[in-house]
PDB file of N, CA and C in Angstrom:
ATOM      1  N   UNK A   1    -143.750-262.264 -24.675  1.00  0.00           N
ATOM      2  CA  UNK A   1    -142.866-261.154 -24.365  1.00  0.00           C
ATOM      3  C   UNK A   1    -142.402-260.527 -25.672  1.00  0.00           C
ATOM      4  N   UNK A   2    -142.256-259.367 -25.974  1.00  0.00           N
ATOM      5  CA  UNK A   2    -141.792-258.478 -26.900  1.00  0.00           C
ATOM      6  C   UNK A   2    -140.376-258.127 -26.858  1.00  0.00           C
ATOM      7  N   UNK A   3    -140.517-257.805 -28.052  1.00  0.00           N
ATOM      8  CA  UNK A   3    -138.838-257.041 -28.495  1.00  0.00           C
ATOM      9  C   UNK A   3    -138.917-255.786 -29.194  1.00  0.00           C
ATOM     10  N   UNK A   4    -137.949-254.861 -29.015  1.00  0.00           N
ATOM     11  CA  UNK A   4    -137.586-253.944 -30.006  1.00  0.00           C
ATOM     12  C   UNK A   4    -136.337-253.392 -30.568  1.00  0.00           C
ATOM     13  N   UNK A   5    -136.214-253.050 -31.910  1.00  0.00           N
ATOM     14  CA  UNK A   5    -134.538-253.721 -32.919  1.00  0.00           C
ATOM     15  C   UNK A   5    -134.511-252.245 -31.990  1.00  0.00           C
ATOM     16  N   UNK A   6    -133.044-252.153 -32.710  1.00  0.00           N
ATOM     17  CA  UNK A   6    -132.119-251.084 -32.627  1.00  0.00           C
ATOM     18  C   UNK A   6    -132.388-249.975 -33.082  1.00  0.00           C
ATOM     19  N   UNK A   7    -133.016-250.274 -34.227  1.00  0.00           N
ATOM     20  CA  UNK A   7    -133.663-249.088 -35.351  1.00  0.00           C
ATOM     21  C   UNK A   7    -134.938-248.591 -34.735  1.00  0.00           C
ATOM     22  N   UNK A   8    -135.867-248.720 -34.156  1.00  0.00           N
ATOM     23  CA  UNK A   8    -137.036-248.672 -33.275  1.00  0.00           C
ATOM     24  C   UNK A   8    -136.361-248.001 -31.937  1.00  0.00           C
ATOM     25  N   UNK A   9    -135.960-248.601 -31.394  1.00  0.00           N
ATOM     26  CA  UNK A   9    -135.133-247.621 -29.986  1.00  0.00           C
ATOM     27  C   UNK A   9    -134.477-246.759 -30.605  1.00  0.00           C
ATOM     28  N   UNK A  10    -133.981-246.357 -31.649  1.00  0.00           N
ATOM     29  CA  UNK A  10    -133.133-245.545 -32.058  1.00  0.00           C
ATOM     30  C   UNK A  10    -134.710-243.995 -31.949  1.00  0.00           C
ATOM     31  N   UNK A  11    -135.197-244.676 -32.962  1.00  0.00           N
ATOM     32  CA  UNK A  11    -136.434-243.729 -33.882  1.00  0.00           C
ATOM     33  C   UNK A  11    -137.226-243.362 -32.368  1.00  0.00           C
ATOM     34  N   UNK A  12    -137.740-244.424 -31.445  1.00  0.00           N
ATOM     35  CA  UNK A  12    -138.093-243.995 -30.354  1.00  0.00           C
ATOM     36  C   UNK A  12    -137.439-243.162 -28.859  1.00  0.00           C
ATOM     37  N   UNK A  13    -136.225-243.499 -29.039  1.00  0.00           N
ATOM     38  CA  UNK A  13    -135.358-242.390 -28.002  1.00  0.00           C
ATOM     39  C   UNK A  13    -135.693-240.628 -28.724  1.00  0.00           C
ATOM     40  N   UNK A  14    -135.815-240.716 -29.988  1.00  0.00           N
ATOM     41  CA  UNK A  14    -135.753-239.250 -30.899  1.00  0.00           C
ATOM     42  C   UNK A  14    -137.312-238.741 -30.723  1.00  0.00           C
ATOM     43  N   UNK A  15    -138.161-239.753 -29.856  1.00  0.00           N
ATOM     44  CA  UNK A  15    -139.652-239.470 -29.876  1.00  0.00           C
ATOM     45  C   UNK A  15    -140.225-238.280 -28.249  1.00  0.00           C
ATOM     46  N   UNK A  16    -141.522-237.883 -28.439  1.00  0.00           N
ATOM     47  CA  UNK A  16    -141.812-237.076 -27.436  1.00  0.00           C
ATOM     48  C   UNK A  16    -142.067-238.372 -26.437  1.00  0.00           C
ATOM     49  N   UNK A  17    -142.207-239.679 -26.814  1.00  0.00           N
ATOM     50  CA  UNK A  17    -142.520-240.929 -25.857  1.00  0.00           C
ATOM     51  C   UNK A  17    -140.885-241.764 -25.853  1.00  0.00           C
ATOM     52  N   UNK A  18    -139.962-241.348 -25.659  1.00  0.00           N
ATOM     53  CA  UNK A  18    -138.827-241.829 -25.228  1.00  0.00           C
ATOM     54  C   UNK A  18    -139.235-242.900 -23.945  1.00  0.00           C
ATOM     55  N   UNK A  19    -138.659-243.947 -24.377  1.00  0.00           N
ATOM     56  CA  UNK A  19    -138.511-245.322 -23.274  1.00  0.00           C
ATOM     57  C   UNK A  19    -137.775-244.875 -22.053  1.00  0.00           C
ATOM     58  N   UNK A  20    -138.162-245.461 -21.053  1.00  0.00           N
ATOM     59  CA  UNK A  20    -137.410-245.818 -19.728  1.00  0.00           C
ATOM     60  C   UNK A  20    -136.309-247.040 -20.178  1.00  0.00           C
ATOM     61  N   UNK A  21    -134.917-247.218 -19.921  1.00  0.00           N
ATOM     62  CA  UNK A  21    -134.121-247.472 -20.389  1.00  0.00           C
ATOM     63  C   UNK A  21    -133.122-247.872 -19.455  1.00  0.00           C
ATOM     64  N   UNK A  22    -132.971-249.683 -19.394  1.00  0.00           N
ATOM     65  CA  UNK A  22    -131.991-249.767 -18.628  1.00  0.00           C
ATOM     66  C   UNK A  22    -131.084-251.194 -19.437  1.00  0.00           C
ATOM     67  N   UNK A  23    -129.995-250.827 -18.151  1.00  0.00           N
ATOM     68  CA  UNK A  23    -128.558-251.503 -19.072  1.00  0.00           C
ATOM     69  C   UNK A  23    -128.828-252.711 -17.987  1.00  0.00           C
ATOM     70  N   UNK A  24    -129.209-253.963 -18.135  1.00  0.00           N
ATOM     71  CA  UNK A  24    -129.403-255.394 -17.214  1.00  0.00           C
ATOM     72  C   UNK A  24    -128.383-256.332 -17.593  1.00  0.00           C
ATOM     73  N   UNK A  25    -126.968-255.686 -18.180  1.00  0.00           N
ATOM     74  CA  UNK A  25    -125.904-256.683 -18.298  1.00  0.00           C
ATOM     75  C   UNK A  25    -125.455-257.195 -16.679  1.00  0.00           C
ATOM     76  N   UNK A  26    -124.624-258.393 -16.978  1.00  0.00           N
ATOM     77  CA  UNK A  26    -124.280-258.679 -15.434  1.00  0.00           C
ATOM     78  C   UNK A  26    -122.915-257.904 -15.211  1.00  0.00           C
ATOM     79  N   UNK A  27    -123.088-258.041 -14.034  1.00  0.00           N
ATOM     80  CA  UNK A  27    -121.347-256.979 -13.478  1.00  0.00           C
ATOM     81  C   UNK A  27    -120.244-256.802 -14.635  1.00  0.00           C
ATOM     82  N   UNK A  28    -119.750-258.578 -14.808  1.00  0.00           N
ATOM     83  CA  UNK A  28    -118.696-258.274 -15.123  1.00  0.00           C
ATOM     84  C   UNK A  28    -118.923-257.867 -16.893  1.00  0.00           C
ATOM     85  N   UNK A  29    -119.720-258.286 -17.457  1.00  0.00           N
ATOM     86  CA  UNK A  29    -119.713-257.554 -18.924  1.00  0.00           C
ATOM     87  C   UNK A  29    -119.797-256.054 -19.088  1.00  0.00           C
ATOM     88  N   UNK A  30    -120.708-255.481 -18.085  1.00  0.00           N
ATOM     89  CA  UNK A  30    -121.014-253.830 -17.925  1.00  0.00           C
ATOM     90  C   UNK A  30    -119.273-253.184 -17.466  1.00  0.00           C
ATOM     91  N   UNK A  31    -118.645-254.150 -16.499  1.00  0.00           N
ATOM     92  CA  UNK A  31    -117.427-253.349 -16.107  1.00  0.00           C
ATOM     93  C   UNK A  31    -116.283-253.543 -17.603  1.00  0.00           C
ATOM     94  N   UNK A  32    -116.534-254.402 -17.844  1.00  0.00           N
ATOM     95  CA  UNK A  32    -115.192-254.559 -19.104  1.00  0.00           C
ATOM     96  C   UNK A  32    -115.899-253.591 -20.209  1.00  0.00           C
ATOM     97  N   UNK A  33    -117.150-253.251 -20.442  1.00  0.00           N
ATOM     98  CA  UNK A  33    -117.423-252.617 -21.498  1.00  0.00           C
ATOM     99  C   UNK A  33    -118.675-250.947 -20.993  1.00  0.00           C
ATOM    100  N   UNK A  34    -118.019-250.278 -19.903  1.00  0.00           N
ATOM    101  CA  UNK A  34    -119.049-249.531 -19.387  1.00  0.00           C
ATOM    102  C   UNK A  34    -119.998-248.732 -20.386  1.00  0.00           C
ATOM    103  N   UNK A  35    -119.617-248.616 -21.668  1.00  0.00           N
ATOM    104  CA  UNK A  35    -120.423-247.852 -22.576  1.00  0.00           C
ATOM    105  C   UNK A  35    -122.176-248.212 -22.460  1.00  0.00           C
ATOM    106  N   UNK A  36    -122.509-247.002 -22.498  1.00  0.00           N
ATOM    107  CA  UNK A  36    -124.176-247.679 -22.184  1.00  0.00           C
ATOM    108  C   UNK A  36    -125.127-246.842 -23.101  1.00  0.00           C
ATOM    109  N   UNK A  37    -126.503-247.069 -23.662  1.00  0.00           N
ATOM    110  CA  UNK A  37    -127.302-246.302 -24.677  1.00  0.00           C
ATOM    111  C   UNK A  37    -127.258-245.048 -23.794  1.00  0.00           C
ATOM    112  N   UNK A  38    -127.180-243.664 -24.162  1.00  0.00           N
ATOM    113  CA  UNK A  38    -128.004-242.552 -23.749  1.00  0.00           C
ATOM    114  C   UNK A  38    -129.002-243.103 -23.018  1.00  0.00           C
ATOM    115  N   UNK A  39    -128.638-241.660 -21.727  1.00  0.00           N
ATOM    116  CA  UNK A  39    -130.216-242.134 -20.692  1.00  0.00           C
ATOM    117  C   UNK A  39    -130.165-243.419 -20.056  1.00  0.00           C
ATOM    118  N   UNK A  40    -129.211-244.616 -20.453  1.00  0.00           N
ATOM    119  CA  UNK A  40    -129.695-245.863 -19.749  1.00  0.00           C
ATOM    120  C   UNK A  40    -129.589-245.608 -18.053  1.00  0.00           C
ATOM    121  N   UNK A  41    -129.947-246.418 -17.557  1.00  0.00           N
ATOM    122  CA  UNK A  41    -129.544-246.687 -16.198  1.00  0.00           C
ATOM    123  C   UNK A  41    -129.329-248.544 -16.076  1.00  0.00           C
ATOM    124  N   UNK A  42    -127.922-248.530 -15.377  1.00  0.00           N
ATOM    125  CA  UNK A  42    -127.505-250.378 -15.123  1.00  0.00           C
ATOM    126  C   UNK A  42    -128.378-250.358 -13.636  1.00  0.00           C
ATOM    127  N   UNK A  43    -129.119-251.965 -14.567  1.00  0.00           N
ATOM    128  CA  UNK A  43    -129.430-252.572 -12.360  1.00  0.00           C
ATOM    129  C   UNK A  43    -129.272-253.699 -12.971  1.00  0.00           C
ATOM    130  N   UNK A  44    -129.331-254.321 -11.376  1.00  0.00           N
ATOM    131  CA  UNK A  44    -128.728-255.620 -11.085  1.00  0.00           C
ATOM    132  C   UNK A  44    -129.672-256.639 -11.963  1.00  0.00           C
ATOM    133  N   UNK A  45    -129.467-257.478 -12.918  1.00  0.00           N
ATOM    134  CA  UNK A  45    -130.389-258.060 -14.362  1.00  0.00           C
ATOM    135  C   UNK A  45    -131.432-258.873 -13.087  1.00  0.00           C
ATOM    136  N   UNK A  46    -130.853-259.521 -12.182  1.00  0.00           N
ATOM    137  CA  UNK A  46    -131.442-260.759 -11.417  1.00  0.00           C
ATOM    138  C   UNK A  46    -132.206-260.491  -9.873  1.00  0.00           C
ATOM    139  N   UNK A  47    -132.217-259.185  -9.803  1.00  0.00           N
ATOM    140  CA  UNK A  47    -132.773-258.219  -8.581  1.00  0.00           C
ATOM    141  C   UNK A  47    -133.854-257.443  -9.131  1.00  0.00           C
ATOM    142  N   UNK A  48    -134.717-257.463  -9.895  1.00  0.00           N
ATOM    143  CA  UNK A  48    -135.869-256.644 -10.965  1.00  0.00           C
ATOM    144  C   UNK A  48    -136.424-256.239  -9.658  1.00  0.00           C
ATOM    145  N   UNK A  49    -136.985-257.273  -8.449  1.00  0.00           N
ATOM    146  CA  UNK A  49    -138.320-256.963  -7.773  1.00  0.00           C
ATOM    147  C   UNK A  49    -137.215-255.614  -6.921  1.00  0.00           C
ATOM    148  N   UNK A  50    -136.023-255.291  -6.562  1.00  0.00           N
ATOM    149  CA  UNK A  50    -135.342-254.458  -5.716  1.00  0.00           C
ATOM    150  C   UNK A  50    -135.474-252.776  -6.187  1.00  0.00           C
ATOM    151  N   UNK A  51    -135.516-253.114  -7.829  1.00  0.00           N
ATOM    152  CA  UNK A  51    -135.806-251.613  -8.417  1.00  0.00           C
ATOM    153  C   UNK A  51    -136.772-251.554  -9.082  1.00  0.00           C
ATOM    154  N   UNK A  52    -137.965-252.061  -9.270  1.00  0.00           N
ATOM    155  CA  UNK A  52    -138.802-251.777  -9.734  1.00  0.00           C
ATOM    156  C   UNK A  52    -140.074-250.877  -9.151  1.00  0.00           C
ATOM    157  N   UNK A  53    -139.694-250.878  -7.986  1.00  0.00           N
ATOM    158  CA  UNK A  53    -140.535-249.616  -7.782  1.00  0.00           C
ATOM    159  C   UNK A  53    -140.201-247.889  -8.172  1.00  0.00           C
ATOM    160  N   UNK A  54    -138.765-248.174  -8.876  1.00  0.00           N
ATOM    161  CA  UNK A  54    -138.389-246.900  -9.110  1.00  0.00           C
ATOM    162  C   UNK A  54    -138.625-246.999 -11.060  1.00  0.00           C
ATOM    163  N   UNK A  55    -139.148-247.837 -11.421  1.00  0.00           N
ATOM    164  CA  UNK A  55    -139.577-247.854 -12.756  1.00  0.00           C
ATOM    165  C   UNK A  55    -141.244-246.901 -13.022  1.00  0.00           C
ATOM    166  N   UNK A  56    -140.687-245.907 -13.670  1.00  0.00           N
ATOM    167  CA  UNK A  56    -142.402-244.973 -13.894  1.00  0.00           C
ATOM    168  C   UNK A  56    -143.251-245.693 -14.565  1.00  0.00           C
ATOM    169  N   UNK A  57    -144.000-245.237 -14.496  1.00  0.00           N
ATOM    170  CA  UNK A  57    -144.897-245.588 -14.637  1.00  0.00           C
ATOM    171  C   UNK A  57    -145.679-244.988 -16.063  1.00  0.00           C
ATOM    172  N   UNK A  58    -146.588-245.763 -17.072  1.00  0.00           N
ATOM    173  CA  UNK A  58    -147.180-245.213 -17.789  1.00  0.00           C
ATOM    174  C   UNK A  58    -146.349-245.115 -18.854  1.00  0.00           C
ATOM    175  N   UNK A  59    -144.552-245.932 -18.848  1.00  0.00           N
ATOM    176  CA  UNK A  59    -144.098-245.440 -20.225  1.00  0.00           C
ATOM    177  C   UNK A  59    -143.288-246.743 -20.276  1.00  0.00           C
ATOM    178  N   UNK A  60    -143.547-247.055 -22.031  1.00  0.00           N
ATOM    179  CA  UNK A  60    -142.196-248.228 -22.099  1.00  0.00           C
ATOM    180  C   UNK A  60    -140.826-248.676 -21.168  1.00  0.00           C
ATOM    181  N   UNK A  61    -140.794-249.704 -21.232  1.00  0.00           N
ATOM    182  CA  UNK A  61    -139.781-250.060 -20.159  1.00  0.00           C
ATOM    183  C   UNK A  61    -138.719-250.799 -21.816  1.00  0.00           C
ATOM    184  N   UNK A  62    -137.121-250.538 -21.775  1.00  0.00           N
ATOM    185  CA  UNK A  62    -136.743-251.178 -22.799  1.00  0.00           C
ATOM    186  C   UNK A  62    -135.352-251.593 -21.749  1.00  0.00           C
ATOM    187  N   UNK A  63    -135.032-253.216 -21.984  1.00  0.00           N
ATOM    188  CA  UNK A  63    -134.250-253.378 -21.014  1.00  0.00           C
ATOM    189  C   UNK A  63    -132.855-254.133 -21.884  1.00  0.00           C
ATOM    190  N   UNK A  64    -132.024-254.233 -21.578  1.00  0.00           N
ATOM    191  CA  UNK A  64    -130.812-254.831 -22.404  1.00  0.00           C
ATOM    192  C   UNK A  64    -129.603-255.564 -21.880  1.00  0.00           C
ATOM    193  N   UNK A  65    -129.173-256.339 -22.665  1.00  0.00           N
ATOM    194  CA  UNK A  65    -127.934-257.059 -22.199  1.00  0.00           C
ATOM    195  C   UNK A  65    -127.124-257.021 -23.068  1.00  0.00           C
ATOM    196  N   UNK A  66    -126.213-258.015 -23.271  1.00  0.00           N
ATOM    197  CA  UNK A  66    -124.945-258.105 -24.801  1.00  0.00           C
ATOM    198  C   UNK A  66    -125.595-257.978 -25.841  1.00  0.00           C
ATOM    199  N   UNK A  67    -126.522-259.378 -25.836  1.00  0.00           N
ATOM    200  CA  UNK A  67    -126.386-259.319 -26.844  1.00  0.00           C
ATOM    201  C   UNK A  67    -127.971-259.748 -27.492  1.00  0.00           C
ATOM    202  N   UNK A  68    -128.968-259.049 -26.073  1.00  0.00           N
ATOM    203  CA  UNK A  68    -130.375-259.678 -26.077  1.00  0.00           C
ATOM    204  C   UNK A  68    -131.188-261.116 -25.858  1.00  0.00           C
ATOM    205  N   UNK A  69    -130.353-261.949 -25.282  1.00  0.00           N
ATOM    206  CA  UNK A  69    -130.838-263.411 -24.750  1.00  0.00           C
ATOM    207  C   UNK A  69    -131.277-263.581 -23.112  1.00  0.00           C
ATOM    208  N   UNK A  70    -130.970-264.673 -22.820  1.00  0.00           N
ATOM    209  CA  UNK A  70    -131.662-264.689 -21.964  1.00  0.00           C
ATOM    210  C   UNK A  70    -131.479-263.899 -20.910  1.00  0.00           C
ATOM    211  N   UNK A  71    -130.648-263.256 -20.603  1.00  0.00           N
ATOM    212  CA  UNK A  71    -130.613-261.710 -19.494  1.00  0.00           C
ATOM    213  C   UNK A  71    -131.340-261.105 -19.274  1.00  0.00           C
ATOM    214  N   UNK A  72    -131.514-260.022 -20.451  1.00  0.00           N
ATOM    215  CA  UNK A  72    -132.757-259.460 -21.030  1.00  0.00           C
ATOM    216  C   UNK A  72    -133.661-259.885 -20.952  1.00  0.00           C
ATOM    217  N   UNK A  73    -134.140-260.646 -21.599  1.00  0.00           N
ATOM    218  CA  UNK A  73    -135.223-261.431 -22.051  1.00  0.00           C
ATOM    219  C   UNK A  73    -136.063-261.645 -20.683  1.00  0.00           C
ATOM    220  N   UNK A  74    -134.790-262.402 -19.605  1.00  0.00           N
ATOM    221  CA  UNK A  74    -135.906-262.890 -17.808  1.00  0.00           C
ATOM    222  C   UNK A  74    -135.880-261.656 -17.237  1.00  0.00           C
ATOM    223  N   UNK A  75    -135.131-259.917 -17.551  1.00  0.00           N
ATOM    224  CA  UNK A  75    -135.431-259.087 -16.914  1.00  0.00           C
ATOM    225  C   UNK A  75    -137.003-258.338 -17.285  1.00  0.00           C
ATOM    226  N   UNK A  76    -136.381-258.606 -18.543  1.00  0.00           N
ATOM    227  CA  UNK A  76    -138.254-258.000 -19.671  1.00  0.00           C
ATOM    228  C   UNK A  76    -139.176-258.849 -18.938  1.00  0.00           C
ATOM    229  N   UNK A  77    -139.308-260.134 -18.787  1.00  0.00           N
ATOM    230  CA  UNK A  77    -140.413-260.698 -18.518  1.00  0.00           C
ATOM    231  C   UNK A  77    -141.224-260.789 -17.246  1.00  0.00           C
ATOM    232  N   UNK A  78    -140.188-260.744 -16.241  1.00  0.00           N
ATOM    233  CA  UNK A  78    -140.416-260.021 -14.702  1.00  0.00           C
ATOM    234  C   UNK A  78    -141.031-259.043 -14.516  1.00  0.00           C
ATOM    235  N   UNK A  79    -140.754-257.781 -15.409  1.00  0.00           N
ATOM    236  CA  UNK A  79    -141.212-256.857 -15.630  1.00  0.00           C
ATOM    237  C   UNK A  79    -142.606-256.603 -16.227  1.00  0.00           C
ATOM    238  N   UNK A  80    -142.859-257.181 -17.222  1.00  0.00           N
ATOM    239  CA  UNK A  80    -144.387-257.840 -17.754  1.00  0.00           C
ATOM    240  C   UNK A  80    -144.827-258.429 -16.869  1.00  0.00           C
ATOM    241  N   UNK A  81    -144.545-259.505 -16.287  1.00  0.00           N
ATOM    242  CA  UNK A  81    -145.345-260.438 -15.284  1.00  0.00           C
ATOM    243  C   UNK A  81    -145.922-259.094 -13.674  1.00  0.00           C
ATOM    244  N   UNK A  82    -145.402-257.999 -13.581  1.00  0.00           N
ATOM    245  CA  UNK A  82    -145.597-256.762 -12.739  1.00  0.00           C
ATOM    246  C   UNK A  82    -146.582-256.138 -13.627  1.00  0.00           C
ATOM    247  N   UNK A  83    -147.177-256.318 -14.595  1.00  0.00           N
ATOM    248  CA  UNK A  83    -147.708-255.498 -15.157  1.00  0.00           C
ATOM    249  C   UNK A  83    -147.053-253.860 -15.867  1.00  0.00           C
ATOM    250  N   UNK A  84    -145.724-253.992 -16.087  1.00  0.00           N
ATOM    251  CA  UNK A  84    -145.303-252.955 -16.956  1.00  0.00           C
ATOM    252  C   UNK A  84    -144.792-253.262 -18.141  1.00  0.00           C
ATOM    253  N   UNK A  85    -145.422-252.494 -18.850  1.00  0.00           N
ATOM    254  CA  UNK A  85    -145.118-252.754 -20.379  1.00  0.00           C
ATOM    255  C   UNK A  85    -143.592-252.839 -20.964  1.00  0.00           C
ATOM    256  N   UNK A  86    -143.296-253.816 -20.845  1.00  0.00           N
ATOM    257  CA  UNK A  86    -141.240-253.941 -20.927  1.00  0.00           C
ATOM    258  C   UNK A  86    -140.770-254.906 -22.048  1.00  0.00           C
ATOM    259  N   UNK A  87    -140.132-254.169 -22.742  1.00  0.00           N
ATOM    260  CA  UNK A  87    -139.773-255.325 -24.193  1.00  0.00           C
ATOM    261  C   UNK A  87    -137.868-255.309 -24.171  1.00  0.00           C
ATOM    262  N   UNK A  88    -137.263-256.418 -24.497  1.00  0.00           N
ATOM    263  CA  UNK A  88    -135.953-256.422 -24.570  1.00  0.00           C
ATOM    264  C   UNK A  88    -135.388-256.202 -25.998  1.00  0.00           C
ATOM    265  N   UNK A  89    -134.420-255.847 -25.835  1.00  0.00           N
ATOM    266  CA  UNK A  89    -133.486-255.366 -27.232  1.00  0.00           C
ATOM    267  C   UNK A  89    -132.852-256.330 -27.946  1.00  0.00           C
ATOM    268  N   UNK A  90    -133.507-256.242 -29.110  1.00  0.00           N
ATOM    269  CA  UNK A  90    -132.823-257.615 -30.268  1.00  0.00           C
ATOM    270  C   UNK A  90    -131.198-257.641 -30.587  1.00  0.00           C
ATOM    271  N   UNK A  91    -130.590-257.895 -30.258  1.00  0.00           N
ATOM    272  CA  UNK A  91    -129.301-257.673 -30.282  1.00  0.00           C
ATOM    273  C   UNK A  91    -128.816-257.090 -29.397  1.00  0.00           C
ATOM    274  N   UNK A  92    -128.767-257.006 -28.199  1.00  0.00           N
ATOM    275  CA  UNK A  92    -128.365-256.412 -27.643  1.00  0.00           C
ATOM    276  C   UNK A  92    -127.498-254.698 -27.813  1.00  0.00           C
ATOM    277  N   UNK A  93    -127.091-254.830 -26.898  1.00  0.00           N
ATOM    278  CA  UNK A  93    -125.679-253.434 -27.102  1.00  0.00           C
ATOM    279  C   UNK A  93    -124.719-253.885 -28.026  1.00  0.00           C
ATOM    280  N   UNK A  94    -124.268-254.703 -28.184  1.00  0.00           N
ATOM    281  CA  UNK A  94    -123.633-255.346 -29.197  1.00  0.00           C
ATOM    282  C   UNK A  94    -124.107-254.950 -30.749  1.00  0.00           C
ATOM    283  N   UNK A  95    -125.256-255.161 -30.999  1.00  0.00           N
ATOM    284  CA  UNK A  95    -125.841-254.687 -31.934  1.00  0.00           C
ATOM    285  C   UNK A  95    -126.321-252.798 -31.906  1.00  0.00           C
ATOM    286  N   UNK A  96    -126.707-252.878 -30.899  1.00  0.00           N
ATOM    287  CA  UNK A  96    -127.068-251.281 -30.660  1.00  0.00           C
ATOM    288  C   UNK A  96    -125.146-250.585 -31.270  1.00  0.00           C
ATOM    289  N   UNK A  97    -124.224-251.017 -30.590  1.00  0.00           N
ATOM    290  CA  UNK A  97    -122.765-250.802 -30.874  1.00  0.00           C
ATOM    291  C   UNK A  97    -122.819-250.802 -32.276  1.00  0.00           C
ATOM    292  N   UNK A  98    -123.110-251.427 -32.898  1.00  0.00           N
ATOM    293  CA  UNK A  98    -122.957-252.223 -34.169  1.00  0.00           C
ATOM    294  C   UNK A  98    -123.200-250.739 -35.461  1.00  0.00           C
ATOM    295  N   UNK A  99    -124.563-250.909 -35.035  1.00  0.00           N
ATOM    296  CA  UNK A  99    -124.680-249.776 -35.820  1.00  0.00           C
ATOM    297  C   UNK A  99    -124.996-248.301 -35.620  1.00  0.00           C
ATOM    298  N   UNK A 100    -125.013-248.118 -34.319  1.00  0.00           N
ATOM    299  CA  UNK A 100    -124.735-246.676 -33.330  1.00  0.00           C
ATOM    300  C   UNK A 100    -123.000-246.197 -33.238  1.00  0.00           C
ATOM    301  N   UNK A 101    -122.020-247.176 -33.027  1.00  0.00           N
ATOM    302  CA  UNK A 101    -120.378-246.437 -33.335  1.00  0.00           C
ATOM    303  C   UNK A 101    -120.587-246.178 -31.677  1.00  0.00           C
TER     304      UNK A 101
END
């Protein structure tokens, strides 16, 4: 399974191939901290097979949690194991926060 930093999603959101982009924190971290990357969309981290038919097709999938462990990581891999190309965020939002403000 793959990853991509902050600096890479950054450089790739600014691209004509911008990622599909979602926020896979669990409830209560997304409600205490609703801030989310541009463009994200939150789903449920542990329900992948419920929305993945609304994942397009043909373009990076970049998925995220706090702080990029295992959240992420079993939503990315669900997602691969479907055959879509899906990598999780090294640091999470935490880090995306970090050096995004």
């Amino acid at each position: 399974m793959s990853s991509i930093t902050v600096a890479e999603l950054d450089k790739s959101i600014k691209s004509e191939h911008a990622p599909t982009i979602y926020d896979v924190r669990k409830k209560p971290a997304f409600d205490s901290d609703p801030k989310m990357i541009a463009d994200a969309t939150w789903q449920v981290h542990d329900q992948v097979d419920g929305w993945i038919s609304d994942v397009p097709q043909g373009k990076q999938v970049v998925v995220y949690c706090v702080h990029g462990h295992a959240v992420s990581q079993n939503a990315a891999k669900v997602l691969c194991d479907k055959g879509i190309d899906a990598v999780y965020l090294e640091g999470g939002i935490a880090e995306w926060n970090q050096v995004n403000g």
